[in-house]
PDB file of N, CA and C in Angstrom:
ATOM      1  N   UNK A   1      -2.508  -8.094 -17.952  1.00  0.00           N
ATOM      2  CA  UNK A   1      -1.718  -7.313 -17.016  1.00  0.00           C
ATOM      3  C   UNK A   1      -2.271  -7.513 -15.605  1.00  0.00           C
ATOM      4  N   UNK A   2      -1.233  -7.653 -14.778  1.00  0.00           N
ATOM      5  CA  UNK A   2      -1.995  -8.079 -13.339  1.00  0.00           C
ATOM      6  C   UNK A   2      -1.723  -6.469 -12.642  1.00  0.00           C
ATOM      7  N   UNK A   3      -2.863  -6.381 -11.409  1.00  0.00           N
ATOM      8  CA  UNK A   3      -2.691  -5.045 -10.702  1.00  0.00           C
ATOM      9  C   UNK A   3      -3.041  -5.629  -9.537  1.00  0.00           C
ATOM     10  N   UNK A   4      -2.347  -4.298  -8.479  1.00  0.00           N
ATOM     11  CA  UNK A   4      -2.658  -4.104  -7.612  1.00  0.00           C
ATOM     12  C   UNK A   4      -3.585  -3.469  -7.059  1.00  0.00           C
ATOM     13  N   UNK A   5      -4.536  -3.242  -6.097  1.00  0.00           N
ATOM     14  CA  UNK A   5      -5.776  -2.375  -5.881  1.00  0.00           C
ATOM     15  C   UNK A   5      -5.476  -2.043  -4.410  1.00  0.00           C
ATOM     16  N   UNK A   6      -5.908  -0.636  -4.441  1.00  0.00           N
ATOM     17  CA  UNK A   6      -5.155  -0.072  -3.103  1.00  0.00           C
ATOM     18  C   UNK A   6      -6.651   0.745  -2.897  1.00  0.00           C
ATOM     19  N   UNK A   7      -7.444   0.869  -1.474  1.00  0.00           N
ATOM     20  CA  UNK A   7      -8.079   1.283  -1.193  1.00  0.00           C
ATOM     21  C   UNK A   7      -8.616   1.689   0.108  1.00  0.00           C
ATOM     22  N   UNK A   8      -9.289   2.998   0.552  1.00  0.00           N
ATOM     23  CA  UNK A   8      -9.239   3.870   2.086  1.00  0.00           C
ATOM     24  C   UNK A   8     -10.217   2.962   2.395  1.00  0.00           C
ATOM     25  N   UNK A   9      -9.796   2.740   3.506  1.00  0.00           N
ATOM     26  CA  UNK A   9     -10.887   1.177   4.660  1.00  0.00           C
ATOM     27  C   UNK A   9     -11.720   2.234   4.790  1.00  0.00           C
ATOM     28  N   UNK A  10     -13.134   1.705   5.039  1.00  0.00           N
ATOM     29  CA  UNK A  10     -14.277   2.512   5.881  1.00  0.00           C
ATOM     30  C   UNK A  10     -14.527   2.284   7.498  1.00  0.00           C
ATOM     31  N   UNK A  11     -13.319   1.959   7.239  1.00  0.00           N
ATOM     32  CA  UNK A  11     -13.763   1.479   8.822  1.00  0.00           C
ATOM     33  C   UNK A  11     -12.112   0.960   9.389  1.00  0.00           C
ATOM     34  N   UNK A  12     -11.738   1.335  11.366  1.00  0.00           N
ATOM     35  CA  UNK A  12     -10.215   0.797  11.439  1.00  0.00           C
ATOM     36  C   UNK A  12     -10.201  -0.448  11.800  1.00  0.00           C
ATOM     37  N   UNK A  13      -9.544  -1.164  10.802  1.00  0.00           N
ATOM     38  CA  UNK A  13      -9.094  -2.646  11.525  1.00  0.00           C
ATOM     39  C   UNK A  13      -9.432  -3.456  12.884  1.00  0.00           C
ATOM     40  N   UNK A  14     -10.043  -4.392  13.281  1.00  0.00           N
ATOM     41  CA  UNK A  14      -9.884  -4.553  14.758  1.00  0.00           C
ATOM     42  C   UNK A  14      -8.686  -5.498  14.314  1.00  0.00           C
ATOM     43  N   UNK A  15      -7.606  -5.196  15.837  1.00  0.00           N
ATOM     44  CA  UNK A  15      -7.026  -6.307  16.107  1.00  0.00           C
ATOM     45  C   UNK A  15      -7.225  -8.002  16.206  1.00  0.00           C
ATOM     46  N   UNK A  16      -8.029  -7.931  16.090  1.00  0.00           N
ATOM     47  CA  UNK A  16      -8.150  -9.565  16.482  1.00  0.00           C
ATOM     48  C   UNK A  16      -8.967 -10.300  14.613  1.00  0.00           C
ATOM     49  N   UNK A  17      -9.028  -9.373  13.906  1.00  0.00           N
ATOM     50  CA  UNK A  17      -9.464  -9.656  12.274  1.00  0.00           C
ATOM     51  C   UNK A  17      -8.270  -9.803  11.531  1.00  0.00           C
ATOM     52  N   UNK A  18      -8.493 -11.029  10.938  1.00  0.00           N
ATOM     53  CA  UNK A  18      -7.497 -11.450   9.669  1.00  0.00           C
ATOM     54  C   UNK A  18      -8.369 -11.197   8.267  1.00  0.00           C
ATOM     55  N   UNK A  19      -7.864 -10.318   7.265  1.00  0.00           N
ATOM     56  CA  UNK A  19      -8.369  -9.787   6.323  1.00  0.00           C
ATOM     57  C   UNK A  19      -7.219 -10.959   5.356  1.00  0.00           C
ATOM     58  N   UNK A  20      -7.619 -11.808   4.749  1.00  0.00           N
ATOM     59  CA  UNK A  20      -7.597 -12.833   3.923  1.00  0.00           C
ATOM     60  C   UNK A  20      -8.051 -12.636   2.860  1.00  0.00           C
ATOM     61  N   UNK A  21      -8.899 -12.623   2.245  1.00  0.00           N
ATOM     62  CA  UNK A  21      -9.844 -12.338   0.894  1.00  0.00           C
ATOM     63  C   UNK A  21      -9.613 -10.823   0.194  1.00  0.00           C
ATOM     64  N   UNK A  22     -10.143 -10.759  -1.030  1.00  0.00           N
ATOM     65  CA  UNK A  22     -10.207  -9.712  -1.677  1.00  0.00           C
ATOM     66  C   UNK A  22     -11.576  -9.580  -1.551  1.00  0.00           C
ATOM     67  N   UNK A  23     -11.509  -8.267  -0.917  1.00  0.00           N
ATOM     68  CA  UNK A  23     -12.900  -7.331  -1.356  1.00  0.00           C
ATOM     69  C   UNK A  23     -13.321  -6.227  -0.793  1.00  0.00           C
ATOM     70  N   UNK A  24     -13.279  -5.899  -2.033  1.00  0.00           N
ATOM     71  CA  UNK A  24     -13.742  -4.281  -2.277  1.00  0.00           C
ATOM     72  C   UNK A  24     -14.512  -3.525  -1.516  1.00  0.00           C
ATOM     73  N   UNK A  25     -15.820  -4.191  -0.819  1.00  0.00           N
ATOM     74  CA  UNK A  25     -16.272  -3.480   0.209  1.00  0.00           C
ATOM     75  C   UNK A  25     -16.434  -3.199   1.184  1.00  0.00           C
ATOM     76  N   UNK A  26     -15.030  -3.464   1.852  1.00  0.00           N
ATOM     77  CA  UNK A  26     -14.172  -2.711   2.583  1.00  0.00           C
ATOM     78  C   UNK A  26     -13.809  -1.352   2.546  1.00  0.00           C
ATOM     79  N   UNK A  27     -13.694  -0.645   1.283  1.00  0.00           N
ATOM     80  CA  UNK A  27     -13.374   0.298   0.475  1.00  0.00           C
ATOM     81  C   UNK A  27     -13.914   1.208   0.107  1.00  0.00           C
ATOM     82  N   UNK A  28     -13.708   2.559   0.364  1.00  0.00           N
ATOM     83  CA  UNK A  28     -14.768   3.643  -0.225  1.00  0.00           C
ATOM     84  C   UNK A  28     -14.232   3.313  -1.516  1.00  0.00           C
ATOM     85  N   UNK A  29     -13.366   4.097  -1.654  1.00  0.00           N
ATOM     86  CA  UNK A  29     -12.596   4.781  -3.030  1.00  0.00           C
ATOM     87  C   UNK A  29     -11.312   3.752  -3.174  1.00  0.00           C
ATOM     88  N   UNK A  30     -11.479   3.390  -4.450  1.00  0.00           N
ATOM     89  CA  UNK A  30      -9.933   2.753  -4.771  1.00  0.00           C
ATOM     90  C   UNK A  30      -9.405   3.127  -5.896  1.00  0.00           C
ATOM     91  N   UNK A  31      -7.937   2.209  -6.001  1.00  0.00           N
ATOM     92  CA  UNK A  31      -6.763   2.650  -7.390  1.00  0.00           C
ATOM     93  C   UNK A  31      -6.650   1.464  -7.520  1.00  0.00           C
ATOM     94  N   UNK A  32      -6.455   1.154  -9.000  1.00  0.00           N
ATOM     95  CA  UNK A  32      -5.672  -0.173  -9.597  1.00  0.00           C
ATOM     96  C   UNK A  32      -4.524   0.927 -10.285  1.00  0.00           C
ATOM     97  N   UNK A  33      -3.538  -0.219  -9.238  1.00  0.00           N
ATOM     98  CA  UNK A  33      -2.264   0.171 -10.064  1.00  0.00           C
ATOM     99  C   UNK A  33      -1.338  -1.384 -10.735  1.00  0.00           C
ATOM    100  N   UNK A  34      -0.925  -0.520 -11.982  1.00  0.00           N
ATOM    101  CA  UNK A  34      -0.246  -1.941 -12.329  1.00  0.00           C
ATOM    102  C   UNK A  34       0.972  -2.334 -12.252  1.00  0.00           C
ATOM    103  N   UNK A  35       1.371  -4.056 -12.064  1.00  0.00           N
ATOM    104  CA  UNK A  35       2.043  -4.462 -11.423  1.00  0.00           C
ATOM    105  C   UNK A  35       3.333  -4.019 -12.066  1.00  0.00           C
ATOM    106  N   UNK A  36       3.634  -3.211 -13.142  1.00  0.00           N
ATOM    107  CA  UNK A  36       4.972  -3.233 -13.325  1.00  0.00           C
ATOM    108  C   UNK A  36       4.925  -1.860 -13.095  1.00  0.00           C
ATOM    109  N   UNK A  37       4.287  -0.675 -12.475  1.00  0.00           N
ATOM    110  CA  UNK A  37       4.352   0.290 -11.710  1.00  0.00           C
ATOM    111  C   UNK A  37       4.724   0.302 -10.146  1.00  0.00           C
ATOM    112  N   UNK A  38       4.063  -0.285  -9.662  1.00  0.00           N
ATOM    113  CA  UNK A  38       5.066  -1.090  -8.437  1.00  0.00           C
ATOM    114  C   UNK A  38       6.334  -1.694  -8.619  1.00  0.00           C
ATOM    115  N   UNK A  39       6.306  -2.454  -9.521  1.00  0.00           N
ATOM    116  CA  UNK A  39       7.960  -3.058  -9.305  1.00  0.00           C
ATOM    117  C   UNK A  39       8.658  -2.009  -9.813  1.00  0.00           C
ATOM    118  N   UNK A  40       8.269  -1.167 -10.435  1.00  0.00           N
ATOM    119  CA  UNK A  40       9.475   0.675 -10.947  1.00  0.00           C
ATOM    120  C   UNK A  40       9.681   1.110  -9.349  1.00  0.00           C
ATOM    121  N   UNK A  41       8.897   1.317  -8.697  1.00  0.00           N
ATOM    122  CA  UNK A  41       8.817   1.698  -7.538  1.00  0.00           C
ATOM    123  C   UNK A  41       8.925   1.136  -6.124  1.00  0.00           C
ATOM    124  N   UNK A  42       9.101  -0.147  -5.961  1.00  0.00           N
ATOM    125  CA  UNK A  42       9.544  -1.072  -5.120  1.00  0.00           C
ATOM    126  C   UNK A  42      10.381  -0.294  -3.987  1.00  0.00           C
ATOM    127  N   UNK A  43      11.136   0.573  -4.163  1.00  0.00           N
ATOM    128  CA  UNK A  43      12.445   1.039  -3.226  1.00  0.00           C
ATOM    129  C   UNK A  43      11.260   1.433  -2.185  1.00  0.00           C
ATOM    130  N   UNK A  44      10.281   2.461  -2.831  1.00  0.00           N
ATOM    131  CA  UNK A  44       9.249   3.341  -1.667  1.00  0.00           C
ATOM    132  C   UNK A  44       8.204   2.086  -1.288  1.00  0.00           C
ATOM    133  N   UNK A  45       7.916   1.164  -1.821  1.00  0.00           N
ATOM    134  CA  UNK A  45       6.519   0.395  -1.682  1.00  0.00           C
ATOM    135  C   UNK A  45       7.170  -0.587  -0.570  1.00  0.00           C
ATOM    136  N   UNK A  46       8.519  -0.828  -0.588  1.00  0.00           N
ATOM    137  CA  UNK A  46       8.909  -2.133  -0.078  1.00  0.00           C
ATOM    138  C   UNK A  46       9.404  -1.729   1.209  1.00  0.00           C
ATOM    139  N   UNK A  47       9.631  -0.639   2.020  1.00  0.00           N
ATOM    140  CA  UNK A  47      10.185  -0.031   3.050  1.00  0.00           C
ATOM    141  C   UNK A  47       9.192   1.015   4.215  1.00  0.00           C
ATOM    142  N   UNK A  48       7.992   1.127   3.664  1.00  0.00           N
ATOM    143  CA  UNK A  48       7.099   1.502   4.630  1.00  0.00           C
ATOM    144  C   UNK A  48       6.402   0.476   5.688  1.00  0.00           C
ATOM    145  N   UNK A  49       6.510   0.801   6.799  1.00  0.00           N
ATOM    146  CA  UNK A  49       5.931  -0.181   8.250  1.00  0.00           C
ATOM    147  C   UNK A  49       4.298  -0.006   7.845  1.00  0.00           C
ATOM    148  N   UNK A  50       3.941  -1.102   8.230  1.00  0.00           N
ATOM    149  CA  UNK A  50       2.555  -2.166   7.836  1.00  0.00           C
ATOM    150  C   UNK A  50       2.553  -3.123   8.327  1.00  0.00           C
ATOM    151  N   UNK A  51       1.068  -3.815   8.077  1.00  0.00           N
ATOM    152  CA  UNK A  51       0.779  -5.106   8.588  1.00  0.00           C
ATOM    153  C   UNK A  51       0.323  -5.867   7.731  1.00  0.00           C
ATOM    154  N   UNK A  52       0.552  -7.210   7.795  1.00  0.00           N
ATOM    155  CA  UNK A  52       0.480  -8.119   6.715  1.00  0.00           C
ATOM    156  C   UNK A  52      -1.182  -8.736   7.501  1.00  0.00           C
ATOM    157  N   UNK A  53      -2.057  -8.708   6.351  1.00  0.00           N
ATOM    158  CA  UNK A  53      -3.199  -9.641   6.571  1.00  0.00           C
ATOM    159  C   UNK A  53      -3.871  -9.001   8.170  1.00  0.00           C
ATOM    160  N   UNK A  54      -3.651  -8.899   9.167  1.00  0.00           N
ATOM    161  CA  UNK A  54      -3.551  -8.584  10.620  1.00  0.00           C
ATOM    162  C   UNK A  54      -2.960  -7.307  11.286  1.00  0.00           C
ATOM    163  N   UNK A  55      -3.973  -6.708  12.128  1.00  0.00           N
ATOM    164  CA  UNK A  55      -2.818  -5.616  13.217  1.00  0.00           C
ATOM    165  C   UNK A  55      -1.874  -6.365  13.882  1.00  0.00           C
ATOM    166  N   UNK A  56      -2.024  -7.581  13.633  1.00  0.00           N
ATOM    167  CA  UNK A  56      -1.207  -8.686  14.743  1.00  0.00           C
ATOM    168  C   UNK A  56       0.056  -8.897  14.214  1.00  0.00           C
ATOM    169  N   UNK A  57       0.169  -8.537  12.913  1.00  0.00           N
ATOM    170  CA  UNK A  57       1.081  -9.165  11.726  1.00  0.00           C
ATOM    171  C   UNK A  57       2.299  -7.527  11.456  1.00  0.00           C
ATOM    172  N   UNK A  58       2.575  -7.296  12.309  1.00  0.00           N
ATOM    173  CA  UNK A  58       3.753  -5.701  11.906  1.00  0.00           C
ATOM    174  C   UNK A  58       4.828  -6.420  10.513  1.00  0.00           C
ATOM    175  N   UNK A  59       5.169  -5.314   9.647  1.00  0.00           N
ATOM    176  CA  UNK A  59       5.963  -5.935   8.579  1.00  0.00           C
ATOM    177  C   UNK A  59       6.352  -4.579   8.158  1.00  0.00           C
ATOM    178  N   UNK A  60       6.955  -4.316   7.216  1.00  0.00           N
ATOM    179  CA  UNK A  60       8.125  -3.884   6.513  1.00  0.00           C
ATOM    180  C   UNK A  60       7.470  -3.718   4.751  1.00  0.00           C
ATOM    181  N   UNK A  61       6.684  -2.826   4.498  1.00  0.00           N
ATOM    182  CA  UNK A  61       6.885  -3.273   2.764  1.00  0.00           C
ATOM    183  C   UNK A  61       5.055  -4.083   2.464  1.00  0.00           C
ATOM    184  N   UNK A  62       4.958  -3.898   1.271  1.00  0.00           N
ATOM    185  CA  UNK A  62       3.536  -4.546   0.961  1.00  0.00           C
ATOM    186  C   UNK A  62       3.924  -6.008   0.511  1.00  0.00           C
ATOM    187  N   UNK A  63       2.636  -6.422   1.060  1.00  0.00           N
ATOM    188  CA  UNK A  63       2.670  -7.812   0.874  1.00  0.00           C
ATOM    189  C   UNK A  63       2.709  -8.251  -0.505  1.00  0.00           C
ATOM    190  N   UNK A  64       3.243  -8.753  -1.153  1.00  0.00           N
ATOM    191  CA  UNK A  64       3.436  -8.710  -2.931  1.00  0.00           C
ATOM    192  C   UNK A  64       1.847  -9.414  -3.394  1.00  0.00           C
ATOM    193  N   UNK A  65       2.065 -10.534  -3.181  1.00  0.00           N
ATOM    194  CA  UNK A  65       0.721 -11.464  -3.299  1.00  0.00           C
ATOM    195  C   UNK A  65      -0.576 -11.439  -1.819  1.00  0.00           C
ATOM    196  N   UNK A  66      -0.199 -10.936  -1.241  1.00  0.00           N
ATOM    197  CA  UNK A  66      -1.047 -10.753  -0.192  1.00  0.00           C
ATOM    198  C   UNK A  66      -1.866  -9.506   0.380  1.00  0.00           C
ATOM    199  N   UNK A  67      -2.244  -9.408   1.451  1.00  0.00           N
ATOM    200  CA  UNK A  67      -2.892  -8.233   1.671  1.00  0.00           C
ATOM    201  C   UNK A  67      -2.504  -7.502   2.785  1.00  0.00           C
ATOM    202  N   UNK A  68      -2.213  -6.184   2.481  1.00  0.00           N
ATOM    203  CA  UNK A  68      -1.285  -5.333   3.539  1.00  0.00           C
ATOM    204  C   UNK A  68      -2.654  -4.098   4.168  1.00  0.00           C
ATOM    205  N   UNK A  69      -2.604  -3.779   5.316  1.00  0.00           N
ATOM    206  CA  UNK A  69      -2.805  -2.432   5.918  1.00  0.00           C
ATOM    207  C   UNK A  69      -1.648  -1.765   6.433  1.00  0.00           C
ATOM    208  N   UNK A  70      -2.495  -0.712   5.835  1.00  0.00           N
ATOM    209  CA  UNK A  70      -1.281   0.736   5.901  1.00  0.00           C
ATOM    210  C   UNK A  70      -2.013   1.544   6.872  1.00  0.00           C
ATOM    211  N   UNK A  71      -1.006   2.122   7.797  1.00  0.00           N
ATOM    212  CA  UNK A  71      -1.291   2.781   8.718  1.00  0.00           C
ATOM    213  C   UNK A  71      -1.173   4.101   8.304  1.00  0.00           C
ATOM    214  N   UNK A  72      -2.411   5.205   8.861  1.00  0.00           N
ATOM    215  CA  UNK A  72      -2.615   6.691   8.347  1.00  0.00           C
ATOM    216  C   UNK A  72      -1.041   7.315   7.867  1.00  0.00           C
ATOM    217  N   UNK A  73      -0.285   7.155   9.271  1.00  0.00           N
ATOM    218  CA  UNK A  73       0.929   7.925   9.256  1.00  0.00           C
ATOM    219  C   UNK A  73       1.803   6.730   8.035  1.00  0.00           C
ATOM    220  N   UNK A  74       1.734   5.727   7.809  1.00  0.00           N
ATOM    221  CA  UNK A  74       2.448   5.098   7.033  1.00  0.00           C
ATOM    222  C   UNK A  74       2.347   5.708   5.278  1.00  0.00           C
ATOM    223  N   UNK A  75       0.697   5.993   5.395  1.00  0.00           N
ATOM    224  CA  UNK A  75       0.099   6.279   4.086  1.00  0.00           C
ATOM    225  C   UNK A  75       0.835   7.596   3.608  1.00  0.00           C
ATOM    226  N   UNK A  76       0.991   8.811   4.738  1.00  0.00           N
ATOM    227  CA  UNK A  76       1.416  10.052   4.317  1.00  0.00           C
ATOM    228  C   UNK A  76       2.740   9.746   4.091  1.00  0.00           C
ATOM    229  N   UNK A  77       4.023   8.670   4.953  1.00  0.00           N
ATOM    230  CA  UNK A  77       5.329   8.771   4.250  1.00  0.00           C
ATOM    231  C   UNK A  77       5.077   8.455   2.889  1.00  0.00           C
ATOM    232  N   UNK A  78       4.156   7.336   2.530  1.00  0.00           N
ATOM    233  CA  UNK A  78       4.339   6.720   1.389  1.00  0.00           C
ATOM    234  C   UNK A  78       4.194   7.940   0.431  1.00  0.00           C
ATOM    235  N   UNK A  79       3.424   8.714   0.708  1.00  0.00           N
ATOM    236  CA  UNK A  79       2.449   9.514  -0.661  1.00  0.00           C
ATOM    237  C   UNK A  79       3.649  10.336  -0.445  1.00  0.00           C
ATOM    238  N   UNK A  80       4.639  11.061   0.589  1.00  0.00           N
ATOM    239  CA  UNK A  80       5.280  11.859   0.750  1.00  0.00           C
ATOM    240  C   UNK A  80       6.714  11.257  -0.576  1.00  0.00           C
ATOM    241  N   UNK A  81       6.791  10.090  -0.546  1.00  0.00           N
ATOM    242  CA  UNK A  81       7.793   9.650  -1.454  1.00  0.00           C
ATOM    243  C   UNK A  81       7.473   9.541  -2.637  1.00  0.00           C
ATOM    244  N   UNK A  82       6.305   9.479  -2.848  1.00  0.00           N
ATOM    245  CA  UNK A  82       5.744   9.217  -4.044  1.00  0.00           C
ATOM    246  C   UNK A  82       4.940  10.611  -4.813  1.00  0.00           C
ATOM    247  N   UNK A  83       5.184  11.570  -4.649  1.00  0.00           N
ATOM    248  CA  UNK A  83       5.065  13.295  -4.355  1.00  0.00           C
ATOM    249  C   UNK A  83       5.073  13.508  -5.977  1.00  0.00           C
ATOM    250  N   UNK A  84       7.258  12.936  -6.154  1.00  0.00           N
ATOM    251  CA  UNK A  84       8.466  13.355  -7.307  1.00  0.00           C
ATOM    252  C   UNK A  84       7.425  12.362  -8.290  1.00  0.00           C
ATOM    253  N   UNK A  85       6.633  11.857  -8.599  1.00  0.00           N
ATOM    254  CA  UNK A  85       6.255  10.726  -9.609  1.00  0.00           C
ATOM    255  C   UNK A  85       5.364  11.400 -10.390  1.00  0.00           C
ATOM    256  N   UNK A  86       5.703  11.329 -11.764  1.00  0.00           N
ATOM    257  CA  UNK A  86       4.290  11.659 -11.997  1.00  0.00           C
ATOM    258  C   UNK A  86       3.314  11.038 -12.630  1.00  0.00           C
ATOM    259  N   UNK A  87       2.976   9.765 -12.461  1.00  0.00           N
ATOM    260  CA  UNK A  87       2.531   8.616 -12.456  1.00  0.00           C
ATOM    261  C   UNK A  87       1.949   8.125 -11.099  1.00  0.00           C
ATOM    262  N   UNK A  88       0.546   7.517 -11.212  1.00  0.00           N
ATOM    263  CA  UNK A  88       0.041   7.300  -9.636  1.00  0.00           C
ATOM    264  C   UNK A  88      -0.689   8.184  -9.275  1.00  0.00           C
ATOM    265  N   UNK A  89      -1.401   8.932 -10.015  1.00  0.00           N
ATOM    266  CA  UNK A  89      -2.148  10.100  -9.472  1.00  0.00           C
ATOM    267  C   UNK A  89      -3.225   9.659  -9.052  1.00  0.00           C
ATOM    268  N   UNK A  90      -4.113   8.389  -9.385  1.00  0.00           N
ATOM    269  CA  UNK A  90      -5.195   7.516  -8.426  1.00  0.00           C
ATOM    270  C   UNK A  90      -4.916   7.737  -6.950  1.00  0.00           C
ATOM    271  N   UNK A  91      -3.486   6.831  -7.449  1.00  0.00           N
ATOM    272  CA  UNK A  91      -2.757   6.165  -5.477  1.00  0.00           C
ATOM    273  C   UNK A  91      -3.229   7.120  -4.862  1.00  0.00           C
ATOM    274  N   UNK A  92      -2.445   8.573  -5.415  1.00  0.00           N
ATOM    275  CA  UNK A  92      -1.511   9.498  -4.856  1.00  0.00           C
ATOM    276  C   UNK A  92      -3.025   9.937  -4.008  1.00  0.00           C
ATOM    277  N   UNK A  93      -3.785   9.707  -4.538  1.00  0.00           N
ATOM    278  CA  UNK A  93      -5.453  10.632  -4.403  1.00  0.00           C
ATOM    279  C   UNK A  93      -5.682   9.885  -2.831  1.00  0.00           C
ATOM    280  N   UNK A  94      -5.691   8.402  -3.215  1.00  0.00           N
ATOM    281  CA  UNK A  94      -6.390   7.546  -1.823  1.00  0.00           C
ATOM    282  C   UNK A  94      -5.357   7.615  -0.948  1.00  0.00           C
ATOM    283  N   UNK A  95      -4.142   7.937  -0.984  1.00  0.00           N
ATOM    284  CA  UNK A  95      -2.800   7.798   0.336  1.00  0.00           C
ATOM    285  C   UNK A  95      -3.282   9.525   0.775  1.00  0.00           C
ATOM    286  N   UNK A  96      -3.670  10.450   0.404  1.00  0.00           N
ATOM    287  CA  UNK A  96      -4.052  11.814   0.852  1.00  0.00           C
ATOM    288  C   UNK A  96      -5.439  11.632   1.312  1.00  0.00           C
ATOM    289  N   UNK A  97      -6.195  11.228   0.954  1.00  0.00           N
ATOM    290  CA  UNK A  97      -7.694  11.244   1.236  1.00  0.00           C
ATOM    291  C   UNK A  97      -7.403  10.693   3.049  1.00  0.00           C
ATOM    292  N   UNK A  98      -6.857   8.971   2.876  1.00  0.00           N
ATOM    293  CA  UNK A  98      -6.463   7.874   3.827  1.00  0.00           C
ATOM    294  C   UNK A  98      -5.702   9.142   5.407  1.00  0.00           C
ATOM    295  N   UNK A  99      -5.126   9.829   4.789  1.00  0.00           N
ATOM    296  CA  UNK A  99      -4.176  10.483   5.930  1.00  0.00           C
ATOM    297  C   UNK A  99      -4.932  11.598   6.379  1.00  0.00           C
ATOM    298  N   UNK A 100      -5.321  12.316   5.583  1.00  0.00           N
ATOM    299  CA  UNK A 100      -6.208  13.832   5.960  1.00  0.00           C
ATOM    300  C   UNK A 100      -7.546  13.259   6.803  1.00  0.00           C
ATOM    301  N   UNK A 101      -8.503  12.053   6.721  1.00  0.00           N
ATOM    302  CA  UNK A 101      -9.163  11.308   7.248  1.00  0.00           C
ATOM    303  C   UNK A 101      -9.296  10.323   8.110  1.00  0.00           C
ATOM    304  N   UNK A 102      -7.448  10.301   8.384  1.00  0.00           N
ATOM    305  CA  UNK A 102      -7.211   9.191   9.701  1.00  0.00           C
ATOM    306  C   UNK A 102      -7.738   7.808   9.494  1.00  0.00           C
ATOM    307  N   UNK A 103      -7.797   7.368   8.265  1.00  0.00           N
ATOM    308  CA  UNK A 103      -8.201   6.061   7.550  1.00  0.00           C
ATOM    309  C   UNK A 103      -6.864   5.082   7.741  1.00  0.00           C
ATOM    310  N   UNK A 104      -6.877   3.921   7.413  1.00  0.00           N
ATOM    311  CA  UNK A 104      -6.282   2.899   6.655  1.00  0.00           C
ATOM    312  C   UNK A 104      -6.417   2.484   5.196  1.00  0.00           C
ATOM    313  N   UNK A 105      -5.094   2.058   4.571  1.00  0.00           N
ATOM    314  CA  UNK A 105      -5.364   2.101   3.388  1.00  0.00           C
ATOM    315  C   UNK A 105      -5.579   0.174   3.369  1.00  0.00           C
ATOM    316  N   UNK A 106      -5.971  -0.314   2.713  1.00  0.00           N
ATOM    317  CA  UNK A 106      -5.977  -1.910   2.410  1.00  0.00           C
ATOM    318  C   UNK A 106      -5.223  -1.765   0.696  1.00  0.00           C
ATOM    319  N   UNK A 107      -4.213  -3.050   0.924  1.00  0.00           N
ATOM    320  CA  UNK A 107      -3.821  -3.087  -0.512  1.00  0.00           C
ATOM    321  C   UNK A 107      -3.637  -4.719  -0.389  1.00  0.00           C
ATOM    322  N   UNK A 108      -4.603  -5.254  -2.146  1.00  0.00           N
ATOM    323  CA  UNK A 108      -4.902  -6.371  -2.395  1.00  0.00           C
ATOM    324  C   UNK A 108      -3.361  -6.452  -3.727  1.00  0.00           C
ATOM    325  N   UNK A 109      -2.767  -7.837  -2.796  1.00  0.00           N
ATOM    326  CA  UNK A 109      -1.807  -7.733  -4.070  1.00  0.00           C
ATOM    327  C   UNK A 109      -2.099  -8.611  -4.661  1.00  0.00           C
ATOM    328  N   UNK A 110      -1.076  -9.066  -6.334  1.00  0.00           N
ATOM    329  CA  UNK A 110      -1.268  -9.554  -6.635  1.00  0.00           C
ATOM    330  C   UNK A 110      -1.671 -11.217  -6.615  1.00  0.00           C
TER     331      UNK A 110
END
């Protein structure tokens, strides 16, 4: 089963960093979620503003195979849509932690 891993940055992005690679210690706290939990949920995952790889990179939706930052206020719509689920209670943990803490979330896709 392939997953996704979604986790609160310790730190905010600089603009001028391309986050390419997977890794974790970047990350306080993370979630593996799996990939056919996202694709149930695609409508909310695929329509929140983000950046692909870069602050340089604005986008629409998580990067499927790539690596997205989520912006604080992006994190609370997301968790705000993702509320009705009751499934995701990891996510649901790091998109509240990410917003109440003015964090970024990093999500390594598949």
């Amino acid at each position: 089963m392939a997953f996704h891993e979604f986790g609160v940055m310790k730190k905010v992005p600089a603009l001028e960093e391309m986050y390419e690679k997977y890794d974790l210690s970047l990350c306080g706290e993370t979630a593996a979620v799996e990939d056919d939990e996202v694709h149930a949920l695609w409508e909310h995952f695929g329509s929140i503003p983000c950046f692909w790889h870069s602050l340089q990179r604005p986008a629409q939706g998580l990067a499927y195979t790539g690596i997205t930052l989520i912006p604080p206020s992006s994190a609370k719509n997301l968790l705000d849509r993702l509320l009705q689920q009751e499934q995701l209670c990891s996510l649901k943990g790091i998109l509240h932690d990410a917003w109440e803490k003015g964090c970024y979330v990093i999500h390594f896709g598949i």
